[in-house]
C-alpha atoms as a PDB file:
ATOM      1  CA  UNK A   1       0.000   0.000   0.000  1.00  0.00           C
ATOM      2  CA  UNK A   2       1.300   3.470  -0.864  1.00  0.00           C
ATOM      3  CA  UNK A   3       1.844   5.363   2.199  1.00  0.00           C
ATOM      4  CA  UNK A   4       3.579   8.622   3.859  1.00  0.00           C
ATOM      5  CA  UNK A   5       5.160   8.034   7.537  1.00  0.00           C
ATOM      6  CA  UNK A   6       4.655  11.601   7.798  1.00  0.00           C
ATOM      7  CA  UNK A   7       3.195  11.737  11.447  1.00  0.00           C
ATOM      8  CA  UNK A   8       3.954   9.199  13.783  1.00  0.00           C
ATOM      9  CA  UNK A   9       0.301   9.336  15.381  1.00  0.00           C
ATOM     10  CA  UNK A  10      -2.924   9.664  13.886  1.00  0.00           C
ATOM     11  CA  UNK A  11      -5.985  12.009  14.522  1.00  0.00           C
ATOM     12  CA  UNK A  12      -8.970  10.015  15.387  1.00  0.00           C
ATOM     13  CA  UNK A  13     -11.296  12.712  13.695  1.00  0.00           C
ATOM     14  CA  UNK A  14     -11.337  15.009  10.808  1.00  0.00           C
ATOM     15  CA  UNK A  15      -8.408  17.060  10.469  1.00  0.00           C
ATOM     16  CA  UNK A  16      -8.306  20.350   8.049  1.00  0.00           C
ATOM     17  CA  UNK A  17      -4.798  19.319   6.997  1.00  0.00           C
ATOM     18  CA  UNK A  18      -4.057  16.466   4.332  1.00  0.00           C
ATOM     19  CA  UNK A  19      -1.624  14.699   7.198  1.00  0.00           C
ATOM     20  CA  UNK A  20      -1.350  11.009   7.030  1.00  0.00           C
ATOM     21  CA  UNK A  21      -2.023   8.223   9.567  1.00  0.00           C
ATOM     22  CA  UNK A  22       1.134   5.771   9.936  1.00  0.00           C
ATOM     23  CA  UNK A  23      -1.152   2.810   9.762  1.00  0.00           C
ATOM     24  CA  UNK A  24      -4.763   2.993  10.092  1.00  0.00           C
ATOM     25  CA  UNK A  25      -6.865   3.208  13.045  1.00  0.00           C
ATOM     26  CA  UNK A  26      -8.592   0.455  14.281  1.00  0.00           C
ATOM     27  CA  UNK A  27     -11.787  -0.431  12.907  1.00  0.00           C
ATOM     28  CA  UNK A  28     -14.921   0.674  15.381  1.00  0.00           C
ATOM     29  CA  UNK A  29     -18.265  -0.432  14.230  1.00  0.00           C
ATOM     30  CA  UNK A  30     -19.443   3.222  15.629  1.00  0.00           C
ATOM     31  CA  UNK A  31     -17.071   5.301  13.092  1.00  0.00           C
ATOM     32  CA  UNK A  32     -18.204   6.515   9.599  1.00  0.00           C
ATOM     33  CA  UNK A  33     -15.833   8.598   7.411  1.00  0.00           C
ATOM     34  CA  UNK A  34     -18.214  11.707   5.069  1.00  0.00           C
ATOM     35  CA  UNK A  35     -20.465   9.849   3.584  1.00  0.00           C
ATOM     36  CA  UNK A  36     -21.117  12.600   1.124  1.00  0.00           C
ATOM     37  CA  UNK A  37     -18.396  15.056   0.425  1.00  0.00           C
ATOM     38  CA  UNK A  38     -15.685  13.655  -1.697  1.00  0.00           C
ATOM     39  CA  UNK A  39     -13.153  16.108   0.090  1.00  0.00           C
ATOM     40  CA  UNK A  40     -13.742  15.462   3.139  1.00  0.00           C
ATOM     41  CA  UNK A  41     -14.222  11.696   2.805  1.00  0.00           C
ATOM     42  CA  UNK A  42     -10.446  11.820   1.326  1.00  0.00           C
ATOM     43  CA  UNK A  43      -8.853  14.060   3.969  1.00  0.00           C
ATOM     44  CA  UNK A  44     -10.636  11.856   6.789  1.00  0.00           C
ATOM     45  CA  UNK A  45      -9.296   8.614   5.265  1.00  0.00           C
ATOM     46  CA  UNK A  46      -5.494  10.302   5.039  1.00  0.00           C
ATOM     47  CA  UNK A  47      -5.970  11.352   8.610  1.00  0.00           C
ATOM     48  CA  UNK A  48      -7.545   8.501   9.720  1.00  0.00           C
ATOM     49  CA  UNK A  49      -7.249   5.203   7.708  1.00  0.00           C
ATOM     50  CA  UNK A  50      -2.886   6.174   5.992  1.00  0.00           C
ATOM     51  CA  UNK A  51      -4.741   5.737   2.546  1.00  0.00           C
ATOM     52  CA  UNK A  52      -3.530   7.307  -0.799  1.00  0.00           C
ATOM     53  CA  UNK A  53      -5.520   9.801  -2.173  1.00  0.00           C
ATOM     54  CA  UNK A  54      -4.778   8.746  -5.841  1.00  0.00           C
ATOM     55  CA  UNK A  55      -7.294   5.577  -4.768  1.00  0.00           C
ATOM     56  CA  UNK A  56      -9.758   7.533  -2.829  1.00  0.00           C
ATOM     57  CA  UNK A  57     -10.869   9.562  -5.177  1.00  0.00           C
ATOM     58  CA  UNK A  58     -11.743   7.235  -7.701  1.00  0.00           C
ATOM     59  CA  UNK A  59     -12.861   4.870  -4.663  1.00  0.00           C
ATOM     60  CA  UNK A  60     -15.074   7.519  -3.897  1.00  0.00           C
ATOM     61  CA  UNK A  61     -16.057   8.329  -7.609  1.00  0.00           C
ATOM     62  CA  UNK A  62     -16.982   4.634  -8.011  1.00  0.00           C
ATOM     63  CA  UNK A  63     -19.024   4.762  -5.192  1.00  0.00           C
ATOM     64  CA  UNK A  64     -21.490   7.391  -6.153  1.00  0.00           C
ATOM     65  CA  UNK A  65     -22.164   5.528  -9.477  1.00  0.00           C
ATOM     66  CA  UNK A  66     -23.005   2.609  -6.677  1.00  0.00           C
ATOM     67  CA  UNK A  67     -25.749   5.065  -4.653  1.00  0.00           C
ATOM     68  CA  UNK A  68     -26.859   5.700  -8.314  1.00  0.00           C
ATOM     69  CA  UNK A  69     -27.975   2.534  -9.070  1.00  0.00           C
ATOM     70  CA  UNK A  70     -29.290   1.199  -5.646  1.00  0.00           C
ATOM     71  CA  UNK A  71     -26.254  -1.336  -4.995  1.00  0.00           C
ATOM     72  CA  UNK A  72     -25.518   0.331  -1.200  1.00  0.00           C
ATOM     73  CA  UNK A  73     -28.217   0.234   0.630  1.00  0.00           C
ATOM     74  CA  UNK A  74     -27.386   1.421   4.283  1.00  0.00           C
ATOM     75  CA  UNK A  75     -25.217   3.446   5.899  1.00  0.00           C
ATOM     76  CA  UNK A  76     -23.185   0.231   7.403  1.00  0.00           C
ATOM     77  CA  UNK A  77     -22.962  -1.422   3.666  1.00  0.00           C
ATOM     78  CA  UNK A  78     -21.613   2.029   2.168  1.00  0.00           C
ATOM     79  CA  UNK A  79     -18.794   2.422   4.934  1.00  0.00           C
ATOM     80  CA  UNK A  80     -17.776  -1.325   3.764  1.00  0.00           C
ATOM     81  CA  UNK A  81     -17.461  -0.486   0.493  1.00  0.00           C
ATOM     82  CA  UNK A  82     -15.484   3.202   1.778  1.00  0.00           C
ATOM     83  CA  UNK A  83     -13.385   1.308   3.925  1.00  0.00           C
ATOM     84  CA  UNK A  84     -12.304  -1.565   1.430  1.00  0.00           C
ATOM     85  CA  UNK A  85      -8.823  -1.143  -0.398  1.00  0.00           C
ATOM     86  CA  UNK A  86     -10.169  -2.770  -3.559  1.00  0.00           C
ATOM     87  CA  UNK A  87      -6.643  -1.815  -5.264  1.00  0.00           C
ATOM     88  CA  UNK A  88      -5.157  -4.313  -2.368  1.00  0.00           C
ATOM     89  CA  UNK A  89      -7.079  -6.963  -4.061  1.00  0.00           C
ATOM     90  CA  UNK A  90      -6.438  -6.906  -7.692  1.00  0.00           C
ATOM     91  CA  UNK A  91      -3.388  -8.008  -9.752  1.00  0.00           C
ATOM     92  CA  UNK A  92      -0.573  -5.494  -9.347  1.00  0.00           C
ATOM     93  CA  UNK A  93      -0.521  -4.489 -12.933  1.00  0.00           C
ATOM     94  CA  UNK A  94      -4.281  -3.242 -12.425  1.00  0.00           C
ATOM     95  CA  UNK A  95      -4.685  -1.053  -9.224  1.00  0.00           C
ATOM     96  CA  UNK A  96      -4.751   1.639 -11.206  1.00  0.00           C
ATOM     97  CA  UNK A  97      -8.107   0.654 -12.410  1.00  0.00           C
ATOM     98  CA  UNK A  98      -9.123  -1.133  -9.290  1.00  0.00           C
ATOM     99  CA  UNK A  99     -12.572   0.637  -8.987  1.00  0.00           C
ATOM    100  CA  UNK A 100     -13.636   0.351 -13.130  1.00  0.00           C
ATOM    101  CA  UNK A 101     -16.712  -0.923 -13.391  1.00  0.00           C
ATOM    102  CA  UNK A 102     -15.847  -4.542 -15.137  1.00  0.00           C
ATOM    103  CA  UNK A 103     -14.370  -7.437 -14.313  1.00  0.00           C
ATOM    104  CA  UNK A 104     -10.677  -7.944 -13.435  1.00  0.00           C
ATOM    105  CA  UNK A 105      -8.724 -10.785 -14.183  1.00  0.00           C
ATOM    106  CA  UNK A 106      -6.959 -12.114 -10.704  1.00  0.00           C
ATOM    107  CA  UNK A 107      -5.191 -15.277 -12.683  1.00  0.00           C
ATOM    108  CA  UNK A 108      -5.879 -18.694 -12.548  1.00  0.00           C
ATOM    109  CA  UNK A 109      -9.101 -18.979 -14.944  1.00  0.00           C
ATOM    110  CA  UNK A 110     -10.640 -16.403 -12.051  1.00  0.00           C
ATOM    111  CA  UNK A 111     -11.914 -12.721 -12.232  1.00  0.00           C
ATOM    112  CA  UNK A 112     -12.515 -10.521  -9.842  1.00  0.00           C
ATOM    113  CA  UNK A 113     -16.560  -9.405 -10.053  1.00  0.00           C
ATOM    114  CA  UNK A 114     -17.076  -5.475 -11.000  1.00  0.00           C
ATOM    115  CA  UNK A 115     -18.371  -3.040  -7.489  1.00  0.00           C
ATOM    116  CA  UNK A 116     -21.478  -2.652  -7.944  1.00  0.00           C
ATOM    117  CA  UNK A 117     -22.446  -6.150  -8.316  1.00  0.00           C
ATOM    118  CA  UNK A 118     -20.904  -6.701  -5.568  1.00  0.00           C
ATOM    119  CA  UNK A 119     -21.829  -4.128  -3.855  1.00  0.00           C
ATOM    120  CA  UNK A 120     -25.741  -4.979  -4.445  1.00  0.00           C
ATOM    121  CA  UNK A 121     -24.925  -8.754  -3.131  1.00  0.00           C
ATOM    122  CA  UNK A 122     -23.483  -7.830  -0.172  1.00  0.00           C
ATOM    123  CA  UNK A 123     -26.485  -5.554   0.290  1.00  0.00           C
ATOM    124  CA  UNK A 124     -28.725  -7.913  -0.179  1.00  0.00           C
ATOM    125  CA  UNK A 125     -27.557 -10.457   2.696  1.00  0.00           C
ATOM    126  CA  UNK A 126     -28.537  -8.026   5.291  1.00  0.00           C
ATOM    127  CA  UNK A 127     -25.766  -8.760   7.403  1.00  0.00           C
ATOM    128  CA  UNK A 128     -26.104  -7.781  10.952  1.00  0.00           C
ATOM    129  CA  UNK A 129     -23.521  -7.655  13.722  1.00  0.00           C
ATOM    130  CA  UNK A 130     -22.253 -11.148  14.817  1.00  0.00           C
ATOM    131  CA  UNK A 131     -24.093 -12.857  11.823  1.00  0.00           C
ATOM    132  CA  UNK A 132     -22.354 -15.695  10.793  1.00  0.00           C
ATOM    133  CA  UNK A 133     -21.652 -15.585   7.385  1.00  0.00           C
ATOM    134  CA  UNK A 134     -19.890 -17.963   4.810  1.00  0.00           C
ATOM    135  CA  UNK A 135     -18.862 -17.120   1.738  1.00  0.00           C
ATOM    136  CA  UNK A 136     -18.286 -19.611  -1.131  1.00  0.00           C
ATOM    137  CA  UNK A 137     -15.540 -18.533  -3.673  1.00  0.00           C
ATOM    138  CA  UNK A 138     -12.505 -16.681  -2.034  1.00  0.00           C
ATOM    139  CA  UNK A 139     -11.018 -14.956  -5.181  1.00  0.00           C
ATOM    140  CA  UNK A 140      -9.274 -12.190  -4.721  1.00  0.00           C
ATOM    141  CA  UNK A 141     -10.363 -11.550  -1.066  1.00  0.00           C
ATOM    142  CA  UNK A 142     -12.669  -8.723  -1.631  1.00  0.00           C
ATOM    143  CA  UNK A 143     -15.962  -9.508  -0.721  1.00  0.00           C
ATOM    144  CA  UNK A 144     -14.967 -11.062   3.176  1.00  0.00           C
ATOM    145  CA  UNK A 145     -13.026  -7.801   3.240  1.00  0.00           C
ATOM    146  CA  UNK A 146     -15.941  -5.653   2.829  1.00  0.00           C
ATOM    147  CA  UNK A 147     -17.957  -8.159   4.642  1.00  0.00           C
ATOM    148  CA  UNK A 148     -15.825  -7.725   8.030  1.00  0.00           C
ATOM    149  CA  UNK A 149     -17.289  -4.011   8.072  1.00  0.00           C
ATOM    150  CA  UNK A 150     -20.546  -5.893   8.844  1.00  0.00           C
ATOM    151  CA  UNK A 151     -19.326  -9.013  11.123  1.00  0.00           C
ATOM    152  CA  UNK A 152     -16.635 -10.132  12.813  1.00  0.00           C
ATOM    153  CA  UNK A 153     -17.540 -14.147  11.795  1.00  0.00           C
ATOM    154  CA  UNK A 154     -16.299 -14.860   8.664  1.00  0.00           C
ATOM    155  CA  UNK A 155     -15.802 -18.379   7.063  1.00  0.00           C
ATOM    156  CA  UNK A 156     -14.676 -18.543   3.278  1.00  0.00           C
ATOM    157  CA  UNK A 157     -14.006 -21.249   0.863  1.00  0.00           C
ATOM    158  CA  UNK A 158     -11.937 -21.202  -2.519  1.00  0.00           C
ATOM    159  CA  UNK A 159     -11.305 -24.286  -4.260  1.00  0.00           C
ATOM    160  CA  UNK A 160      -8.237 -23.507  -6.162  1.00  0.00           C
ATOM    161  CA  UNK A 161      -5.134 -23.789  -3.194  1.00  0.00           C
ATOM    162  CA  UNK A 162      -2.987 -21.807  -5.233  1.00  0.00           C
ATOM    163  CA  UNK A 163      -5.541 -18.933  -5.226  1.00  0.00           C
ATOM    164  CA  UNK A 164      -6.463 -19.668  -1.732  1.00  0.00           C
ATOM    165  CA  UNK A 165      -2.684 -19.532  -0.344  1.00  0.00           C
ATOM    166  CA  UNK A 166      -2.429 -16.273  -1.824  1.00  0.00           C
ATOM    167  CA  UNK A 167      -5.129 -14.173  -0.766  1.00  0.00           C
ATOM    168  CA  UNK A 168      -4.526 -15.785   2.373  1.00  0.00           C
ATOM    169  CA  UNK A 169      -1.590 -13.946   2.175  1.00  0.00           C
ATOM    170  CA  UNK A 170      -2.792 -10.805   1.183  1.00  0.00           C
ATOM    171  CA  UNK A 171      -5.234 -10.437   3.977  1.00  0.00           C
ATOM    172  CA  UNK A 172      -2.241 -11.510   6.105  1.00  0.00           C
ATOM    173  CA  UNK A 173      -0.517  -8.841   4.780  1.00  0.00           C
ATOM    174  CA  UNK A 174      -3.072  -5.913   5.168  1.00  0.00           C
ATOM    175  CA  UNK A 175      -3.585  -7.235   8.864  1.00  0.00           C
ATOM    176  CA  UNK A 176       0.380  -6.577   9.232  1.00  0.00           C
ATOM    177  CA  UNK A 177       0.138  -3.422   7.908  1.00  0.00           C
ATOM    178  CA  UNK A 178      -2.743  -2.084  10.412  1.00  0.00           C
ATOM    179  CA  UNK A 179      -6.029  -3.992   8.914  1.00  0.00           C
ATOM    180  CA  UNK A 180      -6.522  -5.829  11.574  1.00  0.00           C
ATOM    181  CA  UNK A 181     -10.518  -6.558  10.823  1.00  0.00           C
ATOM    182  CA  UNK A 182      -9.406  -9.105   8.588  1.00  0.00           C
ATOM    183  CA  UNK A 183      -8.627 -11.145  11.483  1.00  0.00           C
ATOM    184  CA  UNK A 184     -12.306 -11.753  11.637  1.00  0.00           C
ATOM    185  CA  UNK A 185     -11.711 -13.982   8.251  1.00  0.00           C
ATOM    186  CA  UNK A 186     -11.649 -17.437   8.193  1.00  0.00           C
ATOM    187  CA  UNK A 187     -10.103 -18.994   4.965  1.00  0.00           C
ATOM    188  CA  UNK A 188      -9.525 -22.618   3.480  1.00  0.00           C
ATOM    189  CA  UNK A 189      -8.843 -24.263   0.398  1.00  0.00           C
ATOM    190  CA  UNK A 190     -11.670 -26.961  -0.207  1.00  0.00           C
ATOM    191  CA  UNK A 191     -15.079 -27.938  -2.106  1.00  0.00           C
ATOM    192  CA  UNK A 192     -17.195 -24.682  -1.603  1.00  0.00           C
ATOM    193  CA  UNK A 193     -20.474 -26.922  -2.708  1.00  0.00           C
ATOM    194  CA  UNK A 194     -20.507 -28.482  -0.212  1.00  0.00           C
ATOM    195  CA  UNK A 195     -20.202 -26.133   2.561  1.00  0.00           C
ATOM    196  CA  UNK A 196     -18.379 -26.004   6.085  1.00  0.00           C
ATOM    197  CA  UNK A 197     -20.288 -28.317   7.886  1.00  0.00           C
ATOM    198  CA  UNK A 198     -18.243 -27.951  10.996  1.00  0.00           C
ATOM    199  CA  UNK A 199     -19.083 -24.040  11.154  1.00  0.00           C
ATOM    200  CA  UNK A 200     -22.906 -24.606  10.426  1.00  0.00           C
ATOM    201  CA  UNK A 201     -25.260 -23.260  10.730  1.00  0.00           C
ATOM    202  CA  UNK A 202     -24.829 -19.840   9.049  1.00  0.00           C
ATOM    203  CA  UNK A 203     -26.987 -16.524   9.254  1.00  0.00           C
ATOM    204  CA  UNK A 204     -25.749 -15.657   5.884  1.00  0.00           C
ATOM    205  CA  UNK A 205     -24.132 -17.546   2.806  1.00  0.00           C
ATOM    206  CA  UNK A 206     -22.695 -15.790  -0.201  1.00  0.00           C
ATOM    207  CA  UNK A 207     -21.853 -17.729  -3.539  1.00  0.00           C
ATOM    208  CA  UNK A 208     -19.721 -15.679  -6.140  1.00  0.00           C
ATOM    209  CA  UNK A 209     -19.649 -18.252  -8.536  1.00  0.00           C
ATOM    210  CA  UNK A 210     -22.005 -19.484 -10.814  1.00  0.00           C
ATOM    211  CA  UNK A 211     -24.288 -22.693 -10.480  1.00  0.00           C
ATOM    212  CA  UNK A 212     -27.579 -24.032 -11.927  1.00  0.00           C
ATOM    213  CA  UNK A 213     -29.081 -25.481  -8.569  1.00  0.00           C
ATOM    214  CA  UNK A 214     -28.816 -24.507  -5.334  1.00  0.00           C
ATOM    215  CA  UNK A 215     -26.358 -27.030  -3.582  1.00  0.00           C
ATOM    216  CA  UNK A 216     -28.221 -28.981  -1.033  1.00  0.00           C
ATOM    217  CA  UNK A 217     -25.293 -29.052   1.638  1.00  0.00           C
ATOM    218  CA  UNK A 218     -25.712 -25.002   1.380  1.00  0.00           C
ATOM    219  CA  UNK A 219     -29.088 -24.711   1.870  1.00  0.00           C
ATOM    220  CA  UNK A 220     -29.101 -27.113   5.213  1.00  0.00           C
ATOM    221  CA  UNK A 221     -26.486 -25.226   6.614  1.00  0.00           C
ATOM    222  CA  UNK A 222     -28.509 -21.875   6.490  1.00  0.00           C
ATOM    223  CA  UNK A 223     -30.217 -21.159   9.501  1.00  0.00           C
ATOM    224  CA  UNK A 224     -34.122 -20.977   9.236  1.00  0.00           C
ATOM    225  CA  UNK A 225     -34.929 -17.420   8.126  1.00  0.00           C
ATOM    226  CA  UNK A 226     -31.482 -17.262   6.468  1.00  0.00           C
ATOM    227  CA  UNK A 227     -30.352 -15.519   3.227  1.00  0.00           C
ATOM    228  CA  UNK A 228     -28.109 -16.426   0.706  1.00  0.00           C
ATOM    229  CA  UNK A 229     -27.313 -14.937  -2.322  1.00  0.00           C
ATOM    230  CA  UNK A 230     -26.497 -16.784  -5.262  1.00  0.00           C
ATOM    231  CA  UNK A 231     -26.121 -16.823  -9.199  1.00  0.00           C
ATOM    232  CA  UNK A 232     -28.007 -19.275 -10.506  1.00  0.00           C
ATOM    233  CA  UNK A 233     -28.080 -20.190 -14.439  1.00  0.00           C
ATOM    234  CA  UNK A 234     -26.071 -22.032 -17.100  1.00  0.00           C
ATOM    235  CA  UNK A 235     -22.657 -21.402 -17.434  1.00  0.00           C
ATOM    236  CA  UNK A 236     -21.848 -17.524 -18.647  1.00  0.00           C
ATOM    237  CA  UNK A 237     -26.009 -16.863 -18.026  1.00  0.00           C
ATOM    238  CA  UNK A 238     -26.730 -16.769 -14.761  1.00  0.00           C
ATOM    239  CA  UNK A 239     -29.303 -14.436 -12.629  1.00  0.00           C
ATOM    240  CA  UNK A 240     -28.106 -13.165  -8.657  1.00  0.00           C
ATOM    241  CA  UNK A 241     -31.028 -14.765  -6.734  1.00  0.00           C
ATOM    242  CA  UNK A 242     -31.782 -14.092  -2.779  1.00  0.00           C
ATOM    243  CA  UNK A 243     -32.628 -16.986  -1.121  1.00  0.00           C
ATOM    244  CA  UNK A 244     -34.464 -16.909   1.838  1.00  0.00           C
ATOM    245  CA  UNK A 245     -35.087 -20.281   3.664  1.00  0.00           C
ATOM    246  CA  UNK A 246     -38.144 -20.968   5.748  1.00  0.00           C
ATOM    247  CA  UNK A 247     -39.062 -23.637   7.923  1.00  0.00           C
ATOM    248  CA  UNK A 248     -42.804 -24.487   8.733  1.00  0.00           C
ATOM    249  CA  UNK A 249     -44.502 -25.771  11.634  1.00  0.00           C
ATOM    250  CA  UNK A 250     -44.930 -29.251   9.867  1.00  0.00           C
ATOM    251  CA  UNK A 251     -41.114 -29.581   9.595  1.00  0.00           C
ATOM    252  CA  UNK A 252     -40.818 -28.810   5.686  1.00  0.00           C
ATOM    253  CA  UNK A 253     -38.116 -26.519   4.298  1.00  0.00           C
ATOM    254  CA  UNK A 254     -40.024 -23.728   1.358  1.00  0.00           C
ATOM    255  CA  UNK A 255     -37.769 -21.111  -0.079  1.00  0.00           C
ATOM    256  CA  UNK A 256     -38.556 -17.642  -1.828  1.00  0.00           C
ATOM    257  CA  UNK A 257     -36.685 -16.123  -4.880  1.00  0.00           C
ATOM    258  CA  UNK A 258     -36.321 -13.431  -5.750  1.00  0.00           C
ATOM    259  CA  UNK A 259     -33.835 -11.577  -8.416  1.00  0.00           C
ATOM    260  CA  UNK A 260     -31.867  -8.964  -7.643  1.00  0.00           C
ATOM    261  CA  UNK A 261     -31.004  -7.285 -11.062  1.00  0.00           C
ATOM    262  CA  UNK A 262     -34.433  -7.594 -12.355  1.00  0.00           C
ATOM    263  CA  UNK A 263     -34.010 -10.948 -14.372  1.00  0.00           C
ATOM    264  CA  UNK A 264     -30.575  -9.091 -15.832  1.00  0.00           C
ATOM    265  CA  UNK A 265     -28.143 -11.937 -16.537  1.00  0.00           C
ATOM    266  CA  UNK A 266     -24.714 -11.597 -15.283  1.00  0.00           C
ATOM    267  CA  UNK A 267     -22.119 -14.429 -15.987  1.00  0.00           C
ATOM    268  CA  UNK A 268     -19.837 -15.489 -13.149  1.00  0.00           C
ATOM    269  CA  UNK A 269     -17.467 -18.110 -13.277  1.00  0.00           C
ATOM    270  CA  UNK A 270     -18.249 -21.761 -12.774  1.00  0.00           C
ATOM    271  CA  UNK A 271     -18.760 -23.393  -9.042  1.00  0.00           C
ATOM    272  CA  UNK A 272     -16.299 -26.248  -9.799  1.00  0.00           C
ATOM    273  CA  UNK A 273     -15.872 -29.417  -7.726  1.00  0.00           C
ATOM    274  CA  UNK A 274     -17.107 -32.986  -6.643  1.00  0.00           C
ATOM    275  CA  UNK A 275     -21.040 -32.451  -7.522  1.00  0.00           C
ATOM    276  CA  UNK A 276     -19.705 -32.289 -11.324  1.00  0.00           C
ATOM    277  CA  UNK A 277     -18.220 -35.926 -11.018  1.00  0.00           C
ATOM    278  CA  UNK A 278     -21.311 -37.487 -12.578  1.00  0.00           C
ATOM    279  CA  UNK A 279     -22.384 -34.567 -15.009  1.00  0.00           C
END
C-alpha cells in the first residue's frame, strides 16, 4: 500500500490538513468517514485510515455511481465499500483501475466481479452484527473484506489452493500493515459446494460463482430465516437470486426467490468441484 510516515500518530477525527495516519486506526463499528463530500471523505481517510488519495478519489467516484444505481443500501454497507482497499485486491498491474466498473482478471481462470455487483450482493444479505456468514468462492479476497465491516464471523471457501494460499496472504498482509478486521476472516482451500459443515449453521451464505441449482449441503447449513445470495443459471447466463429459507410448523423446508437485477443476466465463473463428477 502506498503510504507517507509523515506523522507518527494519527488524529482520530477530521483534520483540516491532508496529514497522514502511519497505519490505520482500528476499525470501530461506531465510526463513519463523510459519507457525502468527496473532500472530506479523502482528507478523513489520510488522517484517519494512511490511505492514498490517488485511490480515494476514484474509490469515492466509483461509489457514487453505486448510490446511483441502488447497490448500497445502508449506511453500514456504504462504509464497507469506503473502507475496502479494492486496489489491495487486484493483480498489481491493475490497481490503477481497481474501482472500473468490469471485471478484473486475478489469474488462474478467475476474475474478480465489478463493485457494484458486488456491492448490491453484499447488500442484499442483510448482514447484521455477529451474523455468521460464509462465503463460497474466495477470489481475490474482496468480498470477506468488505464483509468484516458488517461481522466479525467470517468463514470462506476457494477451491483452487494456489488462489487460496495467496489471498490468504494478502489479507495476512493488510492485517500486518494495520487492517486488523481481517482477522475476523476465516479462509480454506476446499469444495465450496458443499459447505463447512463444521461451522454450520450460518446466518448468511454468499456464492460468487455461478451454479444451476442450489447445492443442497448449502441450503441445510442456512439457519431458518437465512439468506443467501447466489447466481443461478447455465454457465456464462446466470441471474443473482436471494434466497431466503423458511421452515414451517410441519417440519418442511419452502424457499422464496427473488432476483436482484431484475431478471438481468450476469455471468460469473463456474462453481467447480465434486457435484460435477457425474455430469
Amino acid at each position: 500500500m502506498r503510504r507517507r510516515d509523515v506523522l507518527l500518530g494519527a488524529a482520530a477525527s477530521l483534520v483540516a490538513s491532508p496529514a497522514f495516519a502511519a497505519s490505520p486506526q482500528p476499525f470501530q463499528p461506531s465510526v463513519f468517514p463523510p459519507l457525502k463530500d468527496r473532500a472530506a471523505f479523502i482528507a478523513w481517510m489520510q488522517a484517519n485510515r494512511g490511505e492514498d488519495p490517488a485511490f480515494l478519489g476514484p474509490r469515492f467516484d466509483r461509489y457514487k455511481v453505486l448510490l446511483s444505481f441502488n447497490d448500497l443500501w445502508t449506511p453500514s454497507d456504504k462504509r464497507a465499500f469506503l473502507f475496502t482497499p479494492r486496489e489491495e485486491f487486484c493483480l498489481p498491474q491493475d490497481r490503477d483501475g481497481a474501482y472500473v466498473g468490469h471485471y478484473l482478471d486475478i489469474g488462474y481462470g478467475v476474475t474478480m466481479t465489478p463493485p457494484g455487483t458486488m456491492g448490491r450482493m453484499t447488500s442484499a444479505i442483510a448482514v447484521r452484527p455477529g451474523d455468521k456468514v460464509l462465503e463460497i468462492g474466495t477470489g481475490s479476497g474482496y468480498q470477506s473484506a468488505l464483509l468484516s465491516y458488517l461481522t466479525p464471523k467470517l468463514w470462506s471457501i476457494e477451491i483452487i489452493p494456489a488462489l487460496a494460499k495467496r489471498t490468504r496472504g494478502v489479507y495476512d498482509k493488510l492485517i500486518a500493515n494495520g487492517y486488523r478486521e481481517y482477522e475476523s476472516i476465516t479462509t480454506k482451500a476446499g469444495d465450496g459446494y458443499y459447505g463447512w459443515e463444521s461451522e454450520a449453521p450460518f446466518d448468511k451464505i454468499i456464492v460468487t460463482c455461478g451454479i444451476d441449482h442450489i447445492p443442497p449441503p448449502l441450503l441445510q447449513q442456512l439457519k431458518p430465516d437465512g439468506i443467501m445470495v447466489i447466481p443461478i443459471g447455465p454457465p456464462g447466463a446466470q441471474h443473482i437470486l436471494k434466497v431466503v429459507k423458511k421452515n414451517g410448523g410441519d417440519g418442511e423446508t419452502t424457499v422464496a426467490r427473488s432476483d436482484l437485477f431484475g431478471g438481468k443476466v450476469i455471468p460469473f465463473v463456474p462453481l467447480t468441484g465434486g457435484h460435477q463428477a457425474g455430469a
